[in-house]
PDB file of N, CA and C in Angstrom:
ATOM      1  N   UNK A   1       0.848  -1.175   0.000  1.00  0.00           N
ATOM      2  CA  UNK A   1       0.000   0.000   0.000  1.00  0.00           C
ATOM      3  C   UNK A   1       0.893   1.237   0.000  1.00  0.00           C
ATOM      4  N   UNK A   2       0.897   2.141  -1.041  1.00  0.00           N
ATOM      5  CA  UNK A   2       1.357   3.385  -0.968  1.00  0.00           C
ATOM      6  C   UNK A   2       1.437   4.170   0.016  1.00  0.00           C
ATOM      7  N   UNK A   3       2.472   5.219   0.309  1.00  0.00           N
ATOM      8  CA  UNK A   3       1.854   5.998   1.673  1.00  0.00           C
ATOM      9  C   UNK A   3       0.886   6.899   1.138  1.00  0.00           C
ATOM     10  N   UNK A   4       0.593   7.503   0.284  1.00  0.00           N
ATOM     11  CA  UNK A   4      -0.788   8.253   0.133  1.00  0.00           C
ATOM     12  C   UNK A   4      -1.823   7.343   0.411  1.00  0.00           C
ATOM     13  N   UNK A   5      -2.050   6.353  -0.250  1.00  0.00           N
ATOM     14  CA  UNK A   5      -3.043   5.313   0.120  1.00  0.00           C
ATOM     15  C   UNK A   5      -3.095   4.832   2.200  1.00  0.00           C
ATOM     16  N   UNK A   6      -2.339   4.783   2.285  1.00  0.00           N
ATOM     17  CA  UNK A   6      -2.230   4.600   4.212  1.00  0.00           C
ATOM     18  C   UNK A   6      -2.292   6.098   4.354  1.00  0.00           C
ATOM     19  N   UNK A   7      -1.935   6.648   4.363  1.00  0.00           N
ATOM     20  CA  UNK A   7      -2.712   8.032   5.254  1.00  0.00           C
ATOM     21  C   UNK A   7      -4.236   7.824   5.150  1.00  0.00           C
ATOM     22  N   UNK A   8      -4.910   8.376   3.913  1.00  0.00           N
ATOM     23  CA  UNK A   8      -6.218   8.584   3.406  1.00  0.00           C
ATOM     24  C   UNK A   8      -6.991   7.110   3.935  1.00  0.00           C
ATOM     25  N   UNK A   9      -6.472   5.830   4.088  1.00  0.00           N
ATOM     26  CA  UNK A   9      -7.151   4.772   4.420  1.00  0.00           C
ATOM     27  C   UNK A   9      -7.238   5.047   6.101  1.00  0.00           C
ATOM     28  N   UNK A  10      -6.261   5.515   6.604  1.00  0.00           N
ATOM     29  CA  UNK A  10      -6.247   5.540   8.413  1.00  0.00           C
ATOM     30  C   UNK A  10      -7.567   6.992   8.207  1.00  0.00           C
ATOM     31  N   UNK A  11      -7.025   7.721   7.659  1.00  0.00           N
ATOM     32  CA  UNK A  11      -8.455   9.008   8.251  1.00  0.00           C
ATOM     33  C   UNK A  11      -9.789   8.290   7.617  1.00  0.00           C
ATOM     34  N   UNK A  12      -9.909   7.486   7.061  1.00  0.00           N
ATOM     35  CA  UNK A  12     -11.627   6.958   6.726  1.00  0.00           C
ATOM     36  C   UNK A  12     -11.782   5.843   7.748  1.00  0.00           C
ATOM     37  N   UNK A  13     -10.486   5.386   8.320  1.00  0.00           N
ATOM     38  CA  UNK A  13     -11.104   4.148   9.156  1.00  0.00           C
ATOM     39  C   UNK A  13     -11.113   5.447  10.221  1.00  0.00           C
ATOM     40  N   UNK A  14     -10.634   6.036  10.610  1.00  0.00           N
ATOM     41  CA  UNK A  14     -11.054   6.950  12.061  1.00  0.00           C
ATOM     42  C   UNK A  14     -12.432   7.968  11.739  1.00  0.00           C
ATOM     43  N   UNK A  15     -12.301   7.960  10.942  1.00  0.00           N
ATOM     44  CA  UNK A  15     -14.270   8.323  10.537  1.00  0.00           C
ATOM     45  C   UNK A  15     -15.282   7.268  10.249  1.00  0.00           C
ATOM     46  N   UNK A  16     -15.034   6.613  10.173  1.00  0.00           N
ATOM     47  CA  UNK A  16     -15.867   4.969  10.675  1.00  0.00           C
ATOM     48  C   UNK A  16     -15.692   4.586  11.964  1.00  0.00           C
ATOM     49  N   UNK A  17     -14.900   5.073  12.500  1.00  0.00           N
ATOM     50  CA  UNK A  17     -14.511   4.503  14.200  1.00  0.00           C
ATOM     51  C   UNK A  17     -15.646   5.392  14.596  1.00  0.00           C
ATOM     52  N   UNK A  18     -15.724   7.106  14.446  1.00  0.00           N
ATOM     53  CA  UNK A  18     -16.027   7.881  15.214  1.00  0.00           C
ATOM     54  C   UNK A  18     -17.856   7.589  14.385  1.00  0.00           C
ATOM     55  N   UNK A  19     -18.168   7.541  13.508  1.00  0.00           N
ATOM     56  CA  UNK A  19     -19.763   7.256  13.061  1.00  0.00           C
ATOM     57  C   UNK A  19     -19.500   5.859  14.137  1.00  0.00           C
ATOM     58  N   UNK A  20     -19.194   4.954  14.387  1.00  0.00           N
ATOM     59  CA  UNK A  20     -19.798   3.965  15.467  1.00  0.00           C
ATOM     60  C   UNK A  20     -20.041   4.385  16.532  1.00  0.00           C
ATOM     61  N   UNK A  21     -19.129   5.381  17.618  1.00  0.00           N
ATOM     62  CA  UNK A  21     -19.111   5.955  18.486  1.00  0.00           C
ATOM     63  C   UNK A  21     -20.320   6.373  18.774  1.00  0.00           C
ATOM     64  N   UNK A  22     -20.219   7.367  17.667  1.00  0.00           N
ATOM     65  CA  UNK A  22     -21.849   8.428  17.544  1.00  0.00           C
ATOM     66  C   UNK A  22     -23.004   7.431  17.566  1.00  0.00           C
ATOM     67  N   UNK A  23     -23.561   6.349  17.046  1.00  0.00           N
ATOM     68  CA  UNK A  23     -24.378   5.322  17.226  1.00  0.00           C
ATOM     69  C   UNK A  23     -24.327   4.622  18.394  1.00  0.00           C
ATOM     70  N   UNK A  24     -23.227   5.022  19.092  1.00  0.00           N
ATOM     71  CA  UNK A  24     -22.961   4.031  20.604  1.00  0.00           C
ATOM     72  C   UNK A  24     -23.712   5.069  21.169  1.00  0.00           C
ATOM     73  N   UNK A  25     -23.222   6.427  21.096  1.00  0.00           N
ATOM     74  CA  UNK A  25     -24.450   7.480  22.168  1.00  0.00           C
ATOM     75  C   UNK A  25     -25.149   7.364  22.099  1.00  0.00           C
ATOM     76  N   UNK A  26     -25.959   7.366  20.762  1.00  0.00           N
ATOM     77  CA  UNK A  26     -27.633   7.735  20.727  1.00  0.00           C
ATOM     78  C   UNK A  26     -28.208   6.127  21.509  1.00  0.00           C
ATOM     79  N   UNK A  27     -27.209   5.181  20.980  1.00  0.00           N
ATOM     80  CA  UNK A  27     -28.079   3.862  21.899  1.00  0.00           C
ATOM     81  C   UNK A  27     -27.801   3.836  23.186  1.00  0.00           C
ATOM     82  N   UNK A  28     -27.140   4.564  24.041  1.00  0.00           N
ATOM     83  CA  UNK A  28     -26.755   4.994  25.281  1.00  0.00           C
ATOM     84  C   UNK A  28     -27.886   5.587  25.742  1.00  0.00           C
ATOM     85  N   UNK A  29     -28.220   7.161  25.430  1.00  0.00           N
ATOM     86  CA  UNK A  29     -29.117   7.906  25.816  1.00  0.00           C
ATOM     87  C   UNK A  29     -29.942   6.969  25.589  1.00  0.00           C
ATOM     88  N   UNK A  30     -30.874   6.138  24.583  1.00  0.00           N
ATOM     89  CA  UNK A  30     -32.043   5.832  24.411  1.00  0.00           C
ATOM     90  C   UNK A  30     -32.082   4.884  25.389  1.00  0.00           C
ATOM     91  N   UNK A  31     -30.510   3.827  25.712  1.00  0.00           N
ATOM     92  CA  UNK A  31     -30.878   2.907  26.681  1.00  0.00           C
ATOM     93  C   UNK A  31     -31.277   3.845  28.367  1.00  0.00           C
ATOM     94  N   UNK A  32     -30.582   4.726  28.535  1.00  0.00           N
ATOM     95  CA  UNK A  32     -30.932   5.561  29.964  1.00  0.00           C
ATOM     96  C   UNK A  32     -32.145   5.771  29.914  1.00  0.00           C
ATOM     97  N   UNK A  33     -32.690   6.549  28.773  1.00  0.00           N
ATOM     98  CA  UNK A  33     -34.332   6.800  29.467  1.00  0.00           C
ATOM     99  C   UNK A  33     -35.491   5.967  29.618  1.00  0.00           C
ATOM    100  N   UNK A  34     -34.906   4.828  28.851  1.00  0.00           N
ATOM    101  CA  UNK A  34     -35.446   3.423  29.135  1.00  0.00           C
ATOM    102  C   UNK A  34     -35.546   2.886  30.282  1.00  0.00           C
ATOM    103  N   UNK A  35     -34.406   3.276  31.022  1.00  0.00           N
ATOM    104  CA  UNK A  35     -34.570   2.362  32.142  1.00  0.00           C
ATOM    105  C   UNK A  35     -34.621   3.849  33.208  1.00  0.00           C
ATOM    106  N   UNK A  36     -34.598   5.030  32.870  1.00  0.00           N
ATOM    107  CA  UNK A  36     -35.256   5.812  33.990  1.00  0.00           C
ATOM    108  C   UNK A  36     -37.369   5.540  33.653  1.00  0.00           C
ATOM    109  N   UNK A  37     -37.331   5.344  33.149  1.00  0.00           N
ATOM    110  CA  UNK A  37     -38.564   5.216  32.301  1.00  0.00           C
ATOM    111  C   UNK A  37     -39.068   3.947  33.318  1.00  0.00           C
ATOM    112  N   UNK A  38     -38.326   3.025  33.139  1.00  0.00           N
ATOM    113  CA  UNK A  38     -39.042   1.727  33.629  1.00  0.00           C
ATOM    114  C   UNK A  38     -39.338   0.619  32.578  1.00  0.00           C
ATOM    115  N   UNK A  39     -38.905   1.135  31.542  1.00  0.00           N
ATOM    116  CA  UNK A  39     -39.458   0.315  30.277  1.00  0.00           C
ATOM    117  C   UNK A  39     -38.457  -1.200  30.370  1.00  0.00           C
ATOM    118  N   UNK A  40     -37.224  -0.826  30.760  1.00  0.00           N
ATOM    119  CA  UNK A  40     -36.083  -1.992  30.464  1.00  0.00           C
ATOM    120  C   UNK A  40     -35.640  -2.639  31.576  1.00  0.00           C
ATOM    121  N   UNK A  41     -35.843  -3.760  32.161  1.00  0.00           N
ATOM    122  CA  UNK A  41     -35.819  -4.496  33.334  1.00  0.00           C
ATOM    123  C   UNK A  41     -34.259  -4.276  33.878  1.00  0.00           C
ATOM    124  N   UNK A  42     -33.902  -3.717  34.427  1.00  0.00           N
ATOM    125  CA  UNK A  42     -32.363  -3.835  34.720  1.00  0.00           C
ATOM    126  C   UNK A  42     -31.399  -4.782  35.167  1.00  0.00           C
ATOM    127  N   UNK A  43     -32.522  -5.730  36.117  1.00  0.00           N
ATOM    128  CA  UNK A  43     -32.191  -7.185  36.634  1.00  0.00           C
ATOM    129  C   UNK A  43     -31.969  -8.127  35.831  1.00  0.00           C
ATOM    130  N   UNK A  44     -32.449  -8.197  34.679  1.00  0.00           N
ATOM    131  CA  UNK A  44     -32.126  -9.538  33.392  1.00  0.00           C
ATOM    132  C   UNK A  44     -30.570  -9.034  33.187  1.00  0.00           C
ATOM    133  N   UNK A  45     -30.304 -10.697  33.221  1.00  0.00           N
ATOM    134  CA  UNK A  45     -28.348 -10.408  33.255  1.00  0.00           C
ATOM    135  C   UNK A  45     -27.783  -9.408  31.853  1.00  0.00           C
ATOM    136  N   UNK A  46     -29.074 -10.255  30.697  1.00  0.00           N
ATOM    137  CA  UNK A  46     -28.447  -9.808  29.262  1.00  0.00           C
ATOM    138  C   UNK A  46     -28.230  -7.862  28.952  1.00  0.00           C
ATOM    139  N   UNK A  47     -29.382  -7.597  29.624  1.00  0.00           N
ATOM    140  CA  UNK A  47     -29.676  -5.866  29.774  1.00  0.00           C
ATOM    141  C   UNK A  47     -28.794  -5.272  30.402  1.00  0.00           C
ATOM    142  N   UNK A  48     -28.520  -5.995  31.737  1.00  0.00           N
ATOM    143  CA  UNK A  48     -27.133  -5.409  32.907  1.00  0.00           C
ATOM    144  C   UNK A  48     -26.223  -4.971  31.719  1.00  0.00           C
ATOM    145  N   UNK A  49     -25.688  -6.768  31.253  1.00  0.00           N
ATOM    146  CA  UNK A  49     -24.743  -6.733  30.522  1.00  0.00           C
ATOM    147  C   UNK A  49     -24.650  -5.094  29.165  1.00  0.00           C
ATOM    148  N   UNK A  50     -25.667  -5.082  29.056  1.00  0.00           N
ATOM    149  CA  UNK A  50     -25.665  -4.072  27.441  1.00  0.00           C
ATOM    150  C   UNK A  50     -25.652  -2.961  28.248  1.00  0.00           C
ATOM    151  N   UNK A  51     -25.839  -2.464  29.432  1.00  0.00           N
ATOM    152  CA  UNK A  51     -25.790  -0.942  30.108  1.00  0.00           C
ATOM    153  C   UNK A  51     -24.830  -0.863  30.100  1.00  0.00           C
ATOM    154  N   UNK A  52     -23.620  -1.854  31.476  1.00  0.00           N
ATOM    155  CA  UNK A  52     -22.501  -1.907  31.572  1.00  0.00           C
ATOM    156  C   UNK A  52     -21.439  -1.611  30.339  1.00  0.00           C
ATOM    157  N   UNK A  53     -21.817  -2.660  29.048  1.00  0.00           N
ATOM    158  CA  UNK A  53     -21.189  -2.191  27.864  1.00  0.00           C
ATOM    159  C   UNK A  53     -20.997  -0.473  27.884  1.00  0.00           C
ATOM    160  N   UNK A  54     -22.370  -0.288  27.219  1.00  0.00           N
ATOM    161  CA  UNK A  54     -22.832   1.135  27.051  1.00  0.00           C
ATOM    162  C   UNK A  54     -21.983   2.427  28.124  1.00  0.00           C
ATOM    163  N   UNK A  55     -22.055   2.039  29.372  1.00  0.00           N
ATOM    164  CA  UNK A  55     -21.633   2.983  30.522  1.00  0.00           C
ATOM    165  C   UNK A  55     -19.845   2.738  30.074  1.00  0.00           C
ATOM    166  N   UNK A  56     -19.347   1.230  30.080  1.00  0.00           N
ATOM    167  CA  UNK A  56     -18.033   1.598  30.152  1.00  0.00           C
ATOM    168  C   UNK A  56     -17.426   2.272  28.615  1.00  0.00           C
ATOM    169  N   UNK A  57     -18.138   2.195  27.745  1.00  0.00           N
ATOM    170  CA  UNK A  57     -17.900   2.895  25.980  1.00  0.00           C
ATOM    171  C   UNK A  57     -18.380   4.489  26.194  1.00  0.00           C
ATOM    172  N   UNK A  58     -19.637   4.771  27.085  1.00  0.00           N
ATOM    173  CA  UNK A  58     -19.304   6.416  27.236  1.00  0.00           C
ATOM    174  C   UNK A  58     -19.344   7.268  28.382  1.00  0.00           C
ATOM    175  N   UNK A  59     -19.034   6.767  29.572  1.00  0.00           N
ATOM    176  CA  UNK A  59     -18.915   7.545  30.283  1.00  0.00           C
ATOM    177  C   UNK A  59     -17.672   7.881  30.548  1.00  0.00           C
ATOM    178  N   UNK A  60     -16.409   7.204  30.329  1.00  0.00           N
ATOM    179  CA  UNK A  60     -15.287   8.406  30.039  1.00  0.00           C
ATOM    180  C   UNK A  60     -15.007   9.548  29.268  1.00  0.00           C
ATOM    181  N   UNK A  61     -15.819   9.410  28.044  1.00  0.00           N
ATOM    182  CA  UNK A  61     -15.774  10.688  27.934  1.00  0.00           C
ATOM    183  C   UNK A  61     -16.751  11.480  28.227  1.00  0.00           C
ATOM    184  N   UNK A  62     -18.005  11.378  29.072  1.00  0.00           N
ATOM    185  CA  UNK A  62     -18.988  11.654  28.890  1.00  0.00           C
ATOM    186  C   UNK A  62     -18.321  13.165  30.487  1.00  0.00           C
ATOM    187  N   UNK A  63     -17.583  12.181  30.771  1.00  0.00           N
ATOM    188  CA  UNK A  63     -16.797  12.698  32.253  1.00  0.00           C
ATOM    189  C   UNK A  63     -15.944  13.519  32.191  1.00  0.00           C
ATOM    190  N   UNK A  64     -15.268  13.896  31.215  1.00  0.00           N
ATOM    191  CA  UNK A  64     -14.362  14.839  30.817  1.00  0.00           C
ATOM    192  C   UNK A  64     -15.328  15.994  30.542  1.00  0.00           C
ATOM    193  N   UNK A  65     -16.257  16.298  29.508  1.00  0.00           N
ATOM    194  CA  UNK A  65     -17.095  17.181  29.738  1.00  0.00           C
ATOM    195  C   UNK A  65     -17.811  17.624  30.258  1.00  0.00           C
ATOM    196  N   UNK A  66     -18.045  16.792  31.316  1.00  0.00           N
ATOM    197  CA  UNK A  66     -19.061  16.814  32.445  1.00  0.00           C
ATOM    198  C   UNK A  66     -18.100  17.787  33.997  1.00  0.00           C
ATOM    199  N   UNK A  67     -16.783  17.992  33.460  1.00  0.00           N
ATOM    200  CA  UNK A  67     -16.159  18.769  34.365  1.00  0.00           C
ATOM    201  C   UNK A  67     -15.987  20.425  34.099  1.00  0.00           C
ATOM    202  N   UNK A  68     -16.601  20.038  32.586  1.00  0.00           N
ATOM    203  CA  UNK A  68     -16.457  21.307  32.315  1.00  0.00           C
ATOM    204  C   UNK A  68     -17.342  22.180  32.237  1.00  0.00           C
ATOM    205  N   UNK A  69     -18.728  21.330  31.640  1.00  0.00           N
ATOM    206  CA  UNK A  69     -20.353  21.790  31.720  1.00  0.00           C
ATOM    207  C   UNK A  69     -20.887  20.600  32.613  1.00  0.00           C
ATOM    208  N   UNK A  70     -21.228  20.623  33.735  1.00  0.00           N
ATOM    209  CA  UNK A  70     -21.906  20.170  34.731  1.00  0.00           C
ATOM    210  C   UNK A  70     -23.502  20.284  34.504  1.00  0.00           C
ATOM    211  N   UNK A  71     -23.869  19.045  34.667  1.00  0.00           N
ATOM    212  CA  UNK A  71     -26.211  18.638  34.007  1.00  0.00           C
ATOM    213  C   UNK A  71     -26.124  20.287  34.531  1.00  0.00           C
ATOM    214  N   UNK A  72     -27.188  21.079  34.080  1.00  0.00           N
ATOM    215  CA  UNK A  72     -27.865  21.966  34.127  1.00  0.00           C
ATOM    216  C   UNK A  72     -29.853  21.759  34.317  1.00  0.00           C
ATOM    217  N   UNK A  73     -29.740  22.072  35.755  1.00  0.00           N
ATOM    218  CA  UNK A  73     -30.827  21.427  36.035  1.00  0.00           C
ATOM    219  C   UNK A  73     -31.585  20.101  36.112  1.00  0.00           C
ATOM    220  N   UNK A  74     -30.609  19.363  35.648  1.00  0.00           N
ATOM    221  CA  UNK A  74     -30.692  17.979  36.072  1.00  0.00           C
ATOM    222  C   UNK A  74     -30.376  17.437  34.710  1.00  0.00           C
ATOM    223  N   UNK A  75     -30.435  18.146  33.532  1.00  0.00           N
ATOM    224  CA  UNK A  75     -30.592  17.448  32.339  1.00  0.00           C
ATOM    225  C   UNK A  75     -28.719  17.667  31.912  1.00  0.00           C
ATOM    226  N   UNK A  76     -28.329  16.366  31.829  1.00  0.00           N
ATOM    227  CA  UNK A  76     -26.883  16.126  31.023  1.00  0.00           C
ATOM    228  C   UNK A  76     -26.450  16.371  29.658  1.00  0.00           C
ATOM    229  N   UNK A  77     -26.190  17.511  29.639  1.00  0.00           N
ATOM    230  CA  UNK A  77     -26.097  18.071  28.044  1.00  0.00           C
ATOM    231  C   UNK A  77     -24.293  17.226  27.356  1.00  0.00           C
ATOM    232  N   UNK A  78     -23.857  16.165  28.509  1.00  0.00           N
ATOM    233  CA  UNK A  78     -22.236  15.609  28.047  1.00  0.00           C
ATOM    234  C   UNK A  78     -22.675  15.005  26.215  1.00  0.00           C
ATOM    235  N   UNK A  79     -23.691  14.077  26.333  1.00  0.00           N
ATOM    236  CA  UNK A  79     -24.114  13.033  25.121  1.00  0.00           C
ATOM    237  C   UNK A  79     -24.507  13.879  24.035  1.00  0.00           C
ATOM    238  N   UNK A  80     -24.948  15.322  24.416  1.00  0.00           N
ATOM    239  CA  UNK A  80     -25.365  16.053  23.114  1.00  0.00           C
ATOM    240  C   UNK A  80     -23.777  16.969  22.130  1.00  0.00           C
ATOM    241  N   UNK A  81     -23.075  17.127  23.652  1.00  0.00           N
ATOM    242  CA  UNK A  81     -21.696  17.961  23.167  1.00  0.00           C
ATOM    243  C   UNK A  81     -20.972  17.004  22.455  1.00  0.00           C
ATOM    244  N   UNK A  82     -20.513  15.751  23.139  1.00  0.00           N
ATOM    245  CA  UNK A  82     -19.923  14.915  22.204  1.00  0.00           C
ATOM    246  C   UNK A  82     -20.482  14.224  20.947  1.00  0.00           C
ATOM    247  N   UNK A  83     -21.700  14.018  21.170  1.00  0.00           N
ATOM    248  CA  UNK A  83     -22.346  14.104  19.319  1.00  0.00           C
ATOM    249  C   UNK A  83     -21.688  14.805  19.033  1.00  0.00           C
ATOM    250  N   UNK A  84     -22.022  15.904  19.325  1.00  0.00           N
ATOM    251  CA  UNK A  84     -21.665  17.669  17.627  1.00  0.00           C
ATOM    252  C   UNK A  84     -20.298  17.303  17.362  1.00  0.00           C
ATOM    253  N   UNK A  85     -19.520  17.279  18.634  1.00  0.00           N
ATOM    254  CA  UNK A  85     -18.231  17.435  18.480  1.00  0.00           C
ATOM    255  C   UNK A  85     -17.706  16.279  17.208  1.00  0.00           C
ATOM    256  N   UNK A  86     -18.320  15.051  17.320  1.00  0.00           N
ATOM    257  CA  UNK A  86     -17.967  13.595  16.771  1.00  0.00           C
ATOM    258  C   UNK A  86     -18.556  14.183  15.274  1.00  0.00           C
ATOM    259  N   UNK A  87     -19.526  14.582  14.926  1.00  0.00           N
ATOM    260  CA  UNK A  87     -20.367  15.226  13.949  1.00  0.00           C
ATOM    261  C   UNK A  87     -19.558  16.125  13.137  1.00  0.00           C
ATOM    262  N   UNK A  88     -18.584  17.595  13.736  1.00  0.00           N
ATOM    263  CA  UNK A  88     -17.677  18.439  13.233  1.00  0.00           C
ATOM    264  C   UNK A  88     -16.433  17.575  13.264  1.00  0.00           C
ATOM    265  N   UNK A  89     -16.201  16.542  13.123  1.00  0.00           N
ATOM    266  CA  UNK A  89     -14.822  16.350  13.287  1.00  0.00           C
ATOM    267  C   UNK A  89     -15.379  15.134  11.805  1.00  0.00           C
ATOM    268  N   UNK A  90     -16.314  14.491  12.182  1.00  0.00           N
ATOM    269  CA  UNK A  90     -16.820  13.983  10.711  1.00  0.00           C
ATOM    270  C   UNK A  90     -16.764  14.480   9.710  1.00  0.00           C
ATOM    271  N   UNK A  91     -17.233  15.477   9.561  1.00  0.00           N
ATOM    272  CA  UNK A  91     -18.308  16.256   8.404  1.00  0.00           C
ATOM    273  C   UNK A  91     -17.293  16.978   7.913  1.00  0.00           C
ATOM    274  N   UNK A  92     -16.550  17.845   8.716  1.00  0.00           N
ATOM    275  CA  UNK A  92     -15.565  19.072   8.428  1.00  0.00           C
ATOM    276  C   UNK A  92     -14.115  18.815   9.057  1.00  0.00           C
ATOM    277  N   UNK A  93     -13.502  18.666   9.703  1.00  0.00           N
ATOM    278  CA  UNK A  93     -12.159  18.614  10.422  1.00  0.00           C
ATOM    279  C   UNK A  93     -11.302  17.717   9.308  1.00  0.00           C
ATOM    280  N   UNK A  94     -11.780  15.993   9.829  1.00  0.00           N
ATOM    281  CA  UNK A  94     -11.101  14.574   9.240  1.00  0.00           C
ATOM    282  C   UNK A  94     -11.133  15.452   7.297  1.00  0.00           C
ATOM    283  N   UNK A  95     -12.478  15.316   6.549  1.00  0.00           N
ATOM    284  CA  UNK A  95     -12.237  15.594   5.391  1.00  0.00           C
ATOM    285  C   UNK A  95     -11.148  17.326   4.731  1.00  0.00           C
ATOM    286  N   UNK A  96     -11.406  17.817   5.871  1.00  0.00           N
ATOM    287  CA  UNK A  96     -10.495  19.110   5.418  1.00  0.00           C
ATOM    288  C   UNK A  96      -9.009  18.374   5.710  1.00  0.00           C
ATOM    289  N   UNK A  97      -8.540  18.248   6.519  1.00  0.00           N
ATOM    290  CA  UNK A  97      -7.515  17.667   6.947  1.00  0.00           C
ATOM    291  C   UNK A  97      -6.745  16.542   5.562  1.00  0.00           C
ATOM    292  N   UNK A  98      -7.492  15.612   5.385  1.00  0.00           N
ATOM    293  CA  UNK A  98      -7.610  14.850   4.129  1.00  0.00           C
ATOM    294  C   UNK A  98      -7.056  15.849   2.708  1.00  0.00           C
ATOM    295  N   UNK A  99      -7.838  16.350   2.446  1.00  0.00           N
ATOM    296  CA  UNK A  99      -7.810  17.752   1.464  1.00  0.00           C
ATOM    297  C   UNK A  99      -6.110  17.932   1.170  1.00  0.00           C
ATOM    298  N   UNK A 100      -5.793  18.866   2.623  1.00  0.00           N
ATOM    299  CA  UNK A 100      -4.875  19.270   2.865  1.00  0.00           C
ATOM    300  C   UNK A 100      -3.823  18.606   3.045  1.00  0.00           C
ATOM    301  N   UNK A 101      -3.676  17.625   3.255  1.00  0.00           N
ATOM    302  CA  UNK A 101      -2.508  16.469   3.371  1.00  0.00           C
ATOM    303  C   UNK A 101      -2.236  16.278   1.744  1.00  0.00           C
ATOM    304  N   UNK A 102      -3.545  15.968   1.089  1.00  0.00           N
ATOM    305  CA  UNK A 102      -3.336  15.617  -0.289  1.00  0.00           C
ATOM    306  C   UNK A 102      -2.782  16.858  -1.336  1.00  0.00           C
ATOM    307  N   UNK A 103      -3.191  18.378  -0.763  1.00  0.00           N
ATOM    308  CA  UNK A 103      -2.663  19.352  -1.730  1.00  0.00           C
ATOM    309  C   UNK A 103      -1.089  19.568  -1.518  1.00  0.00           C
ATOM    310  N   UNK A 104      -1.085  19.347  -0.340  1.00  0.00           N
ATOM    311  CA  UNK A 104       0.935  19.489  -0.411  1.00  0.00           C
ATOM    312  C   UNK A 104       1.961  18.181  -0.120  1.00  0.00           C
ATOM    313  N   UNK A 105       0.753  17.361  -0.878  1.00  0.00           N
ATOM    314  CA  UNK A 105       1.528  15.757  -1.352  1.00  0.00           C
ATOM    315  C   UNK A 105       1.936  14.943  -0.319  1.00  0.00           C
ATOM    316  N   UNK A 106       1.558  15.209   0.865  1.00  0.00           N
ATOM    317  CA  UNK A 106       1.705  13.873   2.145  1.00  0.00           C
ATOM    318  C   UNK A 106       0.782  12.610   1.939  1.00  0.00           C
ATOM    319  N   UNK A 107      -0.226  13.361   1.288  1.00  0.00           N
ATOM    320  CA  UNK A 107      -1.575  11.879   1.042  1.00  0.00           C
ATOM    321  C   UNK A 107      -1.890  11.966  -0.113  1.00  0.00           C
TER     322      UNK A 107
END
């Protein structure tokens, strides 16, 4: 594999890493209000098991921002900041970056 080809292949697999991520939150949040809700038994081992997943995939970072913007009124705005953030680093950052590697011939 060329090194232009390995650069440009590592920034699309780290924008496939970070679109999984982003799908790990939203099934995060949806699993929390589920079970503040009452909807999702917490005691069935298999459910434990998928929170635990879920909690140990985002609450480290969920905790880093959470030192910086603390829930506001009870509601945890960590899962909405790290979307956007995962979202601008998708959409605009990784592909500019890409761009730019490729106009002065690194990629």
């Amino acid at each position: 594999m060329p090194h232009t080809s390995l650069v440009i292949w590592i920034l699309l697999r780290l924008i496939e890493l970070l679109w999984l991520y982003g799908w790990i939150i939203i099934i995060a949040v949806v699993m929390s209000w589920l079970v503040m809700f009452g909807v999702v038994n917490t005691f069935h081992p298999f459910t434990r098991g998928v929170i635990r997943f879920l909690d140990a995939m985002t609450e480290p970072v969920f905790r880093q921002i959470r030192r910086v913007i603390p829930p506001i009124g009870g509601l945890d705005l960590s899962p909405l900041i790290v979307w956007f953030i995962i979202q601008f680093l998708i959409e605009w950052a990784i592909p500019d970056l890409a761009s730019y590697l490729v106009s002065i011939g690194v990629a």
